[in-house]
C-alpha atoms as a PDB file:
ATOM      1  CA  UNK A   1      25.391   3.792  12.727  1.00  0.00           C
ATOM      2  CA  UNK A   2      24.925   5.373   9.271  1.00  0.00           C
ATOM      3  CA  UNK A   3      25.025   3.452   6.276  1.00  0.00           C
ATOM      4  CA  UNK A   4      25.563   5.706   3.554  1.00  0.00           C
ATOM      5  CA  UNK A   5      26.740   3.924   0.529  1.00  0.00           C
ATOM      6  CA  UNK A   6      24.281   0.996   1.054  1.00  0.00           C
ATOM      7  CA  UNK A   7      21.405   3.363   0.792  1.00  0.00           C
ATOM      8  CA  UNK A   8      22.347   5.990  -1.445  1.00  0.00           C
ATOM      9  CA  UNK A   9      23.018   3.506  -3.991  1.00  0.00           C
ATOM     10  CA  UNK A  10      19.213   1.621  -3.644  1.00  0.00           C
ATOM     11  CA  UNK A  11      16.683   2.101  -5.993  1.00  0.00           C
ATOM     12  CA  UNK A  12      13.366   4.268  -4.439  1.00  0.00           C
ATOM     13  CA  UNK A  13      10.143   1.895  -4.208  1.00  0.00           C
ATOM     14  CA  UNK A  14       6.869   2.775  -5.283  1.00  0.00           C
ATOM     15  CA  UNK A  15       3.742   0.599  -4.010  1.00  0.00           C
ATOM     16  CA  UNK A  16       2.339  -0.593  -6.864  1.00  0.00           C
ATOM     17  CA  UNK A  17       5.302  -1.004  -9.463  1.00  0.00           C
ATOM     18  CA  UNK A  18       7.369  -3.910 -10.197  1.00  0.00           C
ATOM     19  CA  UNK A  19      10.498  -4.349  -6.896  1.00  0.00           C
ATOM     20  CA  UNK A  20      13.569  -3.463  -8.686  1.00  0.00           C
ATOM     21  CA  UNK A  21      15.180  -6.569  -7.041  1.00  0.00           C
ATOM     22  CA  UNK A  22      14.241  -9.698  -5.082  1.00  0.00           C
ATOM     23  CA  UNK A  23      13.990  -9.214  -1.062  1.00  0.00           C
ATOM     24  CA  UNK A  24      16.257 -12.255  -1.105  1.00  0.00           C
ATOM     25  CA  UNK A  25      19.180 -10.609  -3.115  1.00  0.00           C
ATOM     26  CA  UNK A  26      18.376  -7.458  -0.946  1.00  0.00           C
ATOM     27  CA  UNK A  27      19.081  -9.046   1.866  1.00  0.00           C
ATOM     28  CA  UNK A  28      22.441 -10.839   0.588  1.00  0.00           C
ATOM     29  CA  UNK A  29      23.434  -7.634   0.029  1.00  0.00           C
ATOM     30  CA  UNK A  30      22.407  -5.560   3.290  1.00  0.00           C
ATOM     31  CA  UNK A  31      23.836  -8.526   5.035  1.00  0.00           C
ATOM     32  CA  UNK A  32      27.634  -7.613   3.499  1.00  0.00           C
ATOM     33  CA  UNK A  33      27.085  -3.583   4.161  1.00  0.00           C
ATOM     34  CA  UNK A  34      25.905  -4.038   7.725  1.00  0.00           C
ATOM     35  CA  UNK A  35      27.388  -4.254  10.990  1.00  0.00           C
ATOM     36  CA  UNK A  36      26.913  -8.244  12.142  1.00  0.00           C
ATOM     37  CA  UNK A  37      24.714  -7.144  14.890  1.00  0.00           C
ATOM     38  CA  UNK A  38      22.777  -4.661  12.757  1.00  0.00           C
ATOM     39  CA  UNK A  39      22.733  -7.697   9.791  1.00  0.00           C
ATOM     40  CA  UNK A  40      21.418 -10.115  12.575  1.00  0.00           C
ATOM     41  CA  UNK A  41      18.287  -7.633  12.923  1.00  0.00           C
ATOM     42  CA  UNK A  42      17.473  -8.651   9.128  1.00  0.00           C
ATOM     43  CA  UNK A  43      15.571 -11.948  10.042  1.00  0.00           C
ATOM     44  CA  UNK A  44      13.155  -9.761  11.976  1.00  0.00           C
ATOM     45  CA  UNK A  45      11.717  -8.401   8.813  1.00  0.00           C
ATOM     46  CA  UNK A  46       8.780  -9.943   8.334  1.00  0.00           C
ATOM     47  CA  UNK A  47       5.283  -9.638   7.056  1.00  0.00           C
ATOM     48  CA  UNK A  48       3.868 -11.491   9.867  1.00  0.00           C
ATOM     49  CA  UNK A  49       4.666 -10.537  13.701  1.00  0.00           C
ATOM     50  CA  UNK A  50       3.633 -13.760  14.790  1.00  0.00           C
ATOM     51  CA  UNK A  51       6.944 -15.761  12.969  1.00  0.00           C
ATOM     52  CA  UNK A  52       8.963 -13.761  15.476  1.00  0.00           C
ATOM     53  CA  UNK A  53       7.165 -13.886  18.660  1.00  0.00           C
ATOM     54  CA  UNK A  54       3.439 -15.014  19.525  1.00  0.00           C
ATOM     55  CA  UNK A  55       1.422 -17.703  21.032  1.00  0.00           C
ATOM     56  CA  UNK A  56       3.584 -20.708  22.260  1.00  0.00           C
ATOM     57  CA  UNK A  57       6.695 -18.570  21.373  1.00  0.00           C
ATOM     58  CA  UNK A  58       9.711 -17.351  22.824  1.00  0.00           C
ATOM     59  CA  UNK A  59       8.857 -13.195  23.258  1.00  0.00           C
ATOM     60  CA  UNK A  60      12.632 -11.980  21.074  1.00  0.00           C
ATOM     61  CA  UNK A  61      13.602  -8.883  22.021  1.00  0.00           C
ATOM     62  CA  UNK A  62      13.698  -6.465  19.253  1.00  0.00           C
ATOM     63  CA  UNK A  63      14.373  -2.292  18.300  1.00  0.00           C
ATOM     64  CA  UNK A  64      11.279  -0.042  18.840  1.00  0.00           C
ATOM     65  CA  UNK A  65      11.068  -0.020  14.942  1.00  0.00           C
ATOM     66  CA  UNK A  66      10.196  -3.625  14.883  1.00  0.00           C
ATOM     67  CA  UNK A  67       7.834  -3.459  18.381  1.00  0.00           C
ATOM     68  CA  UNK A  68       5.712  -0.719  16.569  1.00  0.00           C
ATOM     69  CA  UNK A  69       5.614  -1.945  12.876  1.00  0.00           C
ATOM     70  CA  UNK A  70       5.054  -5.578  14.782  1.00  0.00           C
ATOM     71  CA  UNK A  71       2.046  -4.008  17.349  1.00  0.00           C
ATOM     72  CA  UNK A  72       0.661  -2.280  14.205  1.00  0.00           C
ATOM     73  CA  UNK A  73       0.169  -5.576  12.252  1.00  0.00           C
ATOM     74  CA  UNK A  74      -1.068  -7.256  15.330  1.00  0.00           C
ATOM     75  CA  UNK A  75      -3.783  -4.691  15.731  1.00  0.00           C
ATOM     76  CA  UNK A  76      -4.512  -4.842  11.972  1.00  0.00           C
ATOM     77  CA  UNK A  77      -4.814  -8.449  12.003  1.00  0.00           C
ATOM     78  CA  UNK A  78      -6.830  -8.581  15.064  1.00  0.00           C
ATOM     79  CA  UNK A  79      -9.099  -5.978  13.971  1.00  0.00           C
ATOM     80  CA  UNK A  80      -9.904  -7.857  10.849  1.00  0.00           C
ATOM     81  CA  UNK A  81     -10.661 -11.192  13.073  1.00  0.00           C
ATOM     82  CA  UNK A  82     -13.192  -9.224  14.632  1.00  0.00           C
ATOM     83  CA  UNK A  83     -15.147  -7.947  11.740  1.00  0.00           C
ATOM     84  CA  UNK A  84     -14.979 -11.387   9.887  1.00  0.00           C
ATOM     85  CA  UNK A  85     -16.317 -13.189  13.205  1.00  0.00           C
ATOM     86  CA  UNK A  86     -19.186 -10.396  13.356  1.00  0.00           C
ATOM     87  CA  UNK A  87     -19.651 -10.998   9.981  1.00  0.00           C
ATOM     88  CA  UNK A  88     -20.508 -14.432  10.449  1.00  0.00           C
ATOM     89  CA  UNK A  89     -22.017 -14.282  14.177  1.00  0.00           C
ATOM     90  CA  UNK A  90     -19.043 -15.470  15.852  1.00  0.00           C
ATOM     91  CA  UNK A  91     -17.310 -14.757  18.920  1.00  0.00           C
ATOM     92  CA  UNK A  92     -14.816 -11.683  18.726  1.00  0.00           C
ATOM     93  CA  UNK A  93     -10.787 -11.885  19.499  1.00  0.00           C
ATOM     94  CA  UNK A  94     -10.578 -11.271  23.565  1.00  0.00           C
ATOM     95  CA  UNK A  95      -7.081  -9.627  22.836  1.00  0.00           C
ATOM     96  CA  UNK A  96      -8.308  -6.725  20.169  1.00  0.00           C
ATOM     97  CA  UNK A  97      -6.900  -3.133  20.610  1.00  0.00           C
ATOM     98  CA  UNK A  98      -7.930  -0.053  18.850  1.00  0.00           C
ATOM     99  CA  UNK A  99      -4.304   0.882  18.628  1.00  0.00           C
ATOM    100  CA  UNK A 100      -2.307   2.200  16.973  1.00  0.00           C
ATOM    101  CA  UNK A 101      -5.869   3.634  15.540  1.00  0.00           C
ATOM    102  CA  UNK A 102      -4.869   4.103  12.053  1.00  0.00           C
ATOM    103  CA  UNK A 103      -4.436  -0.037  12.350  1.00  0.00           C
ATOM    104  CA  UNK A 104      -7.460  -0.180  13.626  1.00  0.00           C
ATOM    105  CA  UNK A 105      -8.837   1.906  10.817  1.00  0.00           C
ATOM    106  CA  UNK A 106      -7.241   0.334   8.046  1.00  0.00           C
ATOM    107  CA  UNK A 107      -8.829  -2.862   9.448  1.00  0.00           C
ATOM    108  CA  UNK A 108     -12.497  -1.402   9.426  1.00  0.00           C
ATOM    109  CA  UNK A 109     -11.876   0.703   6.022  1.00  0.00           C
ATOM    110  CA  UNK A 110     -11.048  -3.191   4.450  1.00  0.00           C
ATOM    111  CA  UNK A 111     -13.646  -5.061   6.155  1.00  0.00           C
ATOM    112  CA  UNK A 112     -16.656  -3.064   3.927  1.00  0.00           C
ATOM    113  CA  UNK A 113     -14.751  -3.641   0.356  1.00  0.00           C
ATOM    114  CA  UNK A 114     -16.736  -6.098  -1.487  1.00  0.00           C
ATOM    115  CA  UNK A 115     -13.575  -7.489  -3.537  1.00  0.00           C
ATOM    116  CA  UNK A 116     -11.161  -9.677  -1.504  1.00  0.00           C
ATOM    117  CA  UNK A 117      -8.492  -8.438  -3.751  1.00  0.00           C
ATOM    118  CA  UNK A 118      -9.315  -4.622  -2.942  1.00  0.00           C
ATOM    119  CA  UNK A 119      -9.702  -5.072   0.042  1.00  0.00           C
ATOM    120  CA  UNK A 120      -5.472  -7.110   0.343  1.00  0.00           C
ATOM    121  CA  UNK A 121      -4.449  -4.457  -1.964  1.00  0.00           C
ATOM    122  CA  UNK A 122      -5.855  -1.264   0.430  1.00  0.00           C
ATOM    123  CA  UNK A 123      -4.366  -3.436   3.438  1.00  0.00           C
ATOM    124  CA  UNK A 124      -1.103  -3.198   1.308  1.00  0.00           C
ATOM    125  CA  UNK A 125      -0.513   0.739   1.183  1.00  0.00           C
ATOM    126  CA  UNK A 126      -1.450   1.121   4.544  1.00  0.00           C
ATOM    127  CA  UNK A 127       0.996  -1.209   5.363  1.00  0.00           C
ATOM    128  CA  UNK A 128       3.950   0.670   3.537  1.00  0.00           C
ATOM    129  CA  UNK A 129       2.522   3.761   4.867  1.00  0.00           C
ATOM    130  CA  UNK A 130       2.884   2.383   8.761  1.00  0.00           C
ATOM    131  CA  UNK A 131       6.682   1.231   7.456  1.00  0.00           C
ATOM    132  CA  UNK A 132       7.493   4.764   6.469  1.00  0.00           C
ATOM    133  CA  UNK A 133       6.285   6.131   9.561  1.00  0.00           C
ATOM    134  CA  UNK A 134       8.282   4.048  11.222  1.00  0.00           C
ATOM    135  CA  UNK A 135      11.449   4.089   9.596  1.00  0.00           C
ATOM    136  CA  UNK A 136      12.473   7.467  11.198  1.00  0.00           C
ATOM    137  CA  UNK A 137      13.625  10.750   9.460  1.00  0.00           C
ATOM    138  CA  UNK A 138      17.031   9.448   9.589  1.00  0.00           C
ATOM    139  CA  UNK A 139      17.386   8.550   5.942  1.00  0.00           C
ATOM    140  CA  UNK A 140      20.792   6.288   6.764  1.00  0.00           C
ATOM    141  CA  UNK A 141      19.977   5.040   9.649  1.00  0.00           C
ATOM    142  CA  UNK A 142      19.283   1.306   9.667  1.00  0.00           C
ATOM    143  CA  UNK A 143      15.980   1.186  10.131  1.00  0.00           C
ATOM    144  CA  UNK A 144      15.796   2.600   6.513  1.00  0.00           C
ATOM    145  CA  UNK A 145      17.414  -0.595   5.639  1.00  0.00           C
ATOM    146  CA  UNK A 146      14.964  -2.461   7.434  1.00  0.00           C
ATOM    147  CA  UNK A 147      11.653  -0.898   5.668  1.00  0.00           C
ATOM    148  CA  UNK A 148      13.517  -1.085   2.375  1.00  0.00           C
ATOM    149  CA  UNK A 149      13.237  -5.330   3.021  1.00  0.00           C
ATOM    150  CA  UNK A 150       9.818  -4.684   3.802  1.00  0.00           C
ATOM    151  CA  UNK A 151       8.564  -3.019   1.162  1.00  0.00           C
ATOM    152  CA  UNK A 152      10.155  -5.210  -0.679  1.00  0.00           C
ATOM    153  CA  UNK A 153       7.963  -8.104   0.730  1.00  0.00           C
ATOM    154  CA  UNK A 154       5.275  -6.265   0.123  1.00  0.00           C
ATOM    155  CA  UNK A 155       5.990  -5.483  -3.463  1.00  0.00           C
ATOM    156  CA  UNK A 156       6.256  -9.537  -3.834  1.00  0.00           C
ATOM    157  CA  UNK A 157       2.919  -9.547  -2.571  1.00  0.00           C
ATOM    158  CA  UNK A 158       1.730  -7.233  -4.866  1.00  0.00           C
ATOM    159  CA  UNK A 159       3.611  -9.105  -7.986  1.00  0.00           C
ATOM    160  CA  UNK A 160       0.965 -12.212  -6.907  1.00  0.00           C
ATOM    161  CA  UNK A 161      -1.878 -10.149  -6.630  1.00  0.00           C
ATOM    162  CA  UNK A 162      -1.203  -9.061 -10.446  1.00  0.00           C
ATOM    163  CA  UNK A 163      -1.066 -12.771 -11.362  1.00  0.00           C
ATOM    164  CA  UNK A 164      -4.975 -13.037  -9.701  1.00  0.00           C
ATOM    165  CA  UNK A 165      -6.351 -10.226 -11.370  1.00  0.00           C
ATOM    166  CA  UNK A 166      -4.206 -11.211 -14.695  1.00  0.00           C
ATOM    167  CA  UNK A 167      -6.575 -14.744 -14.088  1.00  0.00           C
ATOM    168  CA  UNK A 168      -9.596 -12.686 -13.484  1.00  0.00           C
ATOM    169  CA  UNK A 169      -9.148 -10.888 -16.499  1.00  0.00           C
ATOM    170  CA  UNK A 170      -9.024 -13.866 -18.310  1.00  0.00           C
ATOM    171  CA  UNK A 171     -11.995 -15.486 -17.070  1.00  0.00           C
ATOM    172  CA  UNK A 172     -13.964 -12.616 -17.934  1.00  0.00           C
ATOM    173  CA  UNK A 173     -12.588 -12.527 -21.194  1.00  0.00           C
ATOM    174  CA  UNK A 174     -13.240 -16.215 -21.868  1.00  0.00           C
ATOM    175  CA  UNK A 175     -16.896 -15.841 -19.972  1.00  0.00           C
ATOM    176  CA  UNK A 176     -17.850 -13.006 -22.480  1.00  0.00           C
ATOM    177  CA  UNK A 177     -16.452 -14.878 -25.745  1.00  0.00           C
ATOM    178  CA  UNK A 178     -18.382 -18.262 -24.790  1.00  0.00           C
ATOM    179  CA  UNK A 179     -21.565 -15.915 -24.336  1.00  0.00           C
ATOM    180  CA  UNK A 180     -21.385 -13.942 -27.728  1.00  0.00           C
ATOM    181  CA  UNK A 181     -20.505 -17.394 -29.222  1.00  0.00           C
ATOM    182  CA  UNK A 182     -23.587 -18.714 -27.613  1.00  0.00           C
ATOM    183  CA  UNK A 183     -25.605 -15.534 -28.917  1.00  0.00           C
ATOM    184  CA  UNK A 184     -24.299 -16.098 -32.712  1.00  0.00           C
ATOM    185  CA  UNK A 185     -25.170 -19.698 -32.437  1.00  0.00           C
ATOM    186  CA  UNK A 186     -28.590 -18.937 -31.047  1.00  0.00           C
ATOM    187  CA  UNK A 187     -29.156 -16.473 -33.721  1.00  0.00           C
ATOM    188  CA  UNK A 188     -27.884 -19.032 -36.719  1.00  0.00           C
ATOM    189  CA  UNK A 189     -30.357 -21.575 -35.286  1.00  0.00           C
ATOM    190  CA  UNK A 190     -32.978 -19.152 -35.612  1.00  0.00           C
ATOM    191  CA  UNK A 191     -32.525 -17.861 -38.749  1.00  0.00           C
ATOM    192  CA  UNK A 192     -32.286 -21.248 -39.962  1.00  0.00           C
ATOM    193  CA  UNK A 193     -35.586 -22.292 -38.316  1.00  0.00           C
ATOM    194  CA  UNK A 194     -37.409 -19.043 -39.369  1.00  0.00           C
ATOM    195  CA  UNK A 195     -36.415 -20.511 -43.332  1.00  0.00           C
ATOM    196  CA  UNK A 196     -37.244 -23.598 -42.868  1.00  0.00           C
ATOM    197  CA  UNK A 197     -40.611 -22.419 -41.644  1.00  0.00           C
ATOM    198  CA  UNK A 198     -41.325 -20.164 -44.384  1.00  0.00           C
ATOM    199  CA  UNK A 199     -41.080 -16.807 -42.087  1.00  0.00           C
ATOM    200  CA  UNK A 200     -38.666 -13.766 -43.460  1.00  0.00           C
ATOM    201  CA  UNK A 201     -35.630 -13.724 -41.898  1.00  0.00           C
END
């Protein structure tokens, strides 16, 4: 079924800028433009396959965009278990797949960024670039509904990651004024101890 109105009237999302509305009020509203079945499918979107169906869980069945956006973070995840337990001489994940491969890429491509925060935010866009793919060139289909929530998750994530480097950025800031304080009281100390001494200044 096509949903027209809902998403001709949405805002277009752009990885990096601010979400133009909270995934929860998206939802609220998707839920009242939506078929029940097709508003059902909502709870599905998720950033993390495993709240659906994993170990010690009931398998749900779900649409093929969900199977493939789910089997793509799976593989991501995976992938990044195994280059963390290399890292640190343990044994690897017996269930790690090389696909999809651009998962799999994304995965190594992270795993050799020195900064944690990088390395989340390059996960990130390869994450909304496996959502578009998915969604289908259907523009009113539902799946577009669906990646819209998911972007939207993602831009959430994003927001956070702003309030780490925000903290970073301070404790630079502070670090390098406590340091050129330091300097000017090392330097009034010795010009005070080079009068004293009867040495020029």
């Amino acid at each position: 079924m096509a949903y027209y109105y809902l998403v001709a009237q949405l805002p277009s999302l752009s990885y990096g800028q601010a979400a133009p509305m909270a995934s929860r009020a998206f939802k609220d509203l998707a839920q009242t433009a939506l078929t029940p079945e097709d508003a059902a499918l909502l709870e599905l979107c998720t950033l993390d396959p495993w709240e659906v169906s994993g170990d010690g869980k009931k398998a749900v069945q779900v649409p093929e965009f969900f199977e493939k956006w789910y089997a793509w973070e799976r593989t991501l995840r995976l992938n990044l278990a195994r280059y963390r337990a290399a890292k640190v001489k343990r044994d690897v994940p017996a269930d790690v797949t090389d696909y999809p491969a651009d998962a799999a890429a994304a995965a190594k491509a992270a795993s050799v960024l020195d900064s944690p925060l990088e390395a989340e935010i390059f996960l990130d866009e390869a994450r909304w670039k496996a959502i578009e793919a998915y969604q289908g060139l259907d523009y009113f289909d539902r799946n577009t509904v669906y990646a819209y929530l998911l972007k939207l998750l993602l831009m959430e994530r994003r927001s956070a990651f702003r309030a780490e480097e925000g903290f970073a950025e301070y404790k630079g800031l502070y670090a390098a004024v406590m340091e050129a304080a330091g300097d000017g009281a090392a330097m009034g100390l010795k010009s005070q101890t080079s009068t004293e001494s009867g040495e020029p200044k």
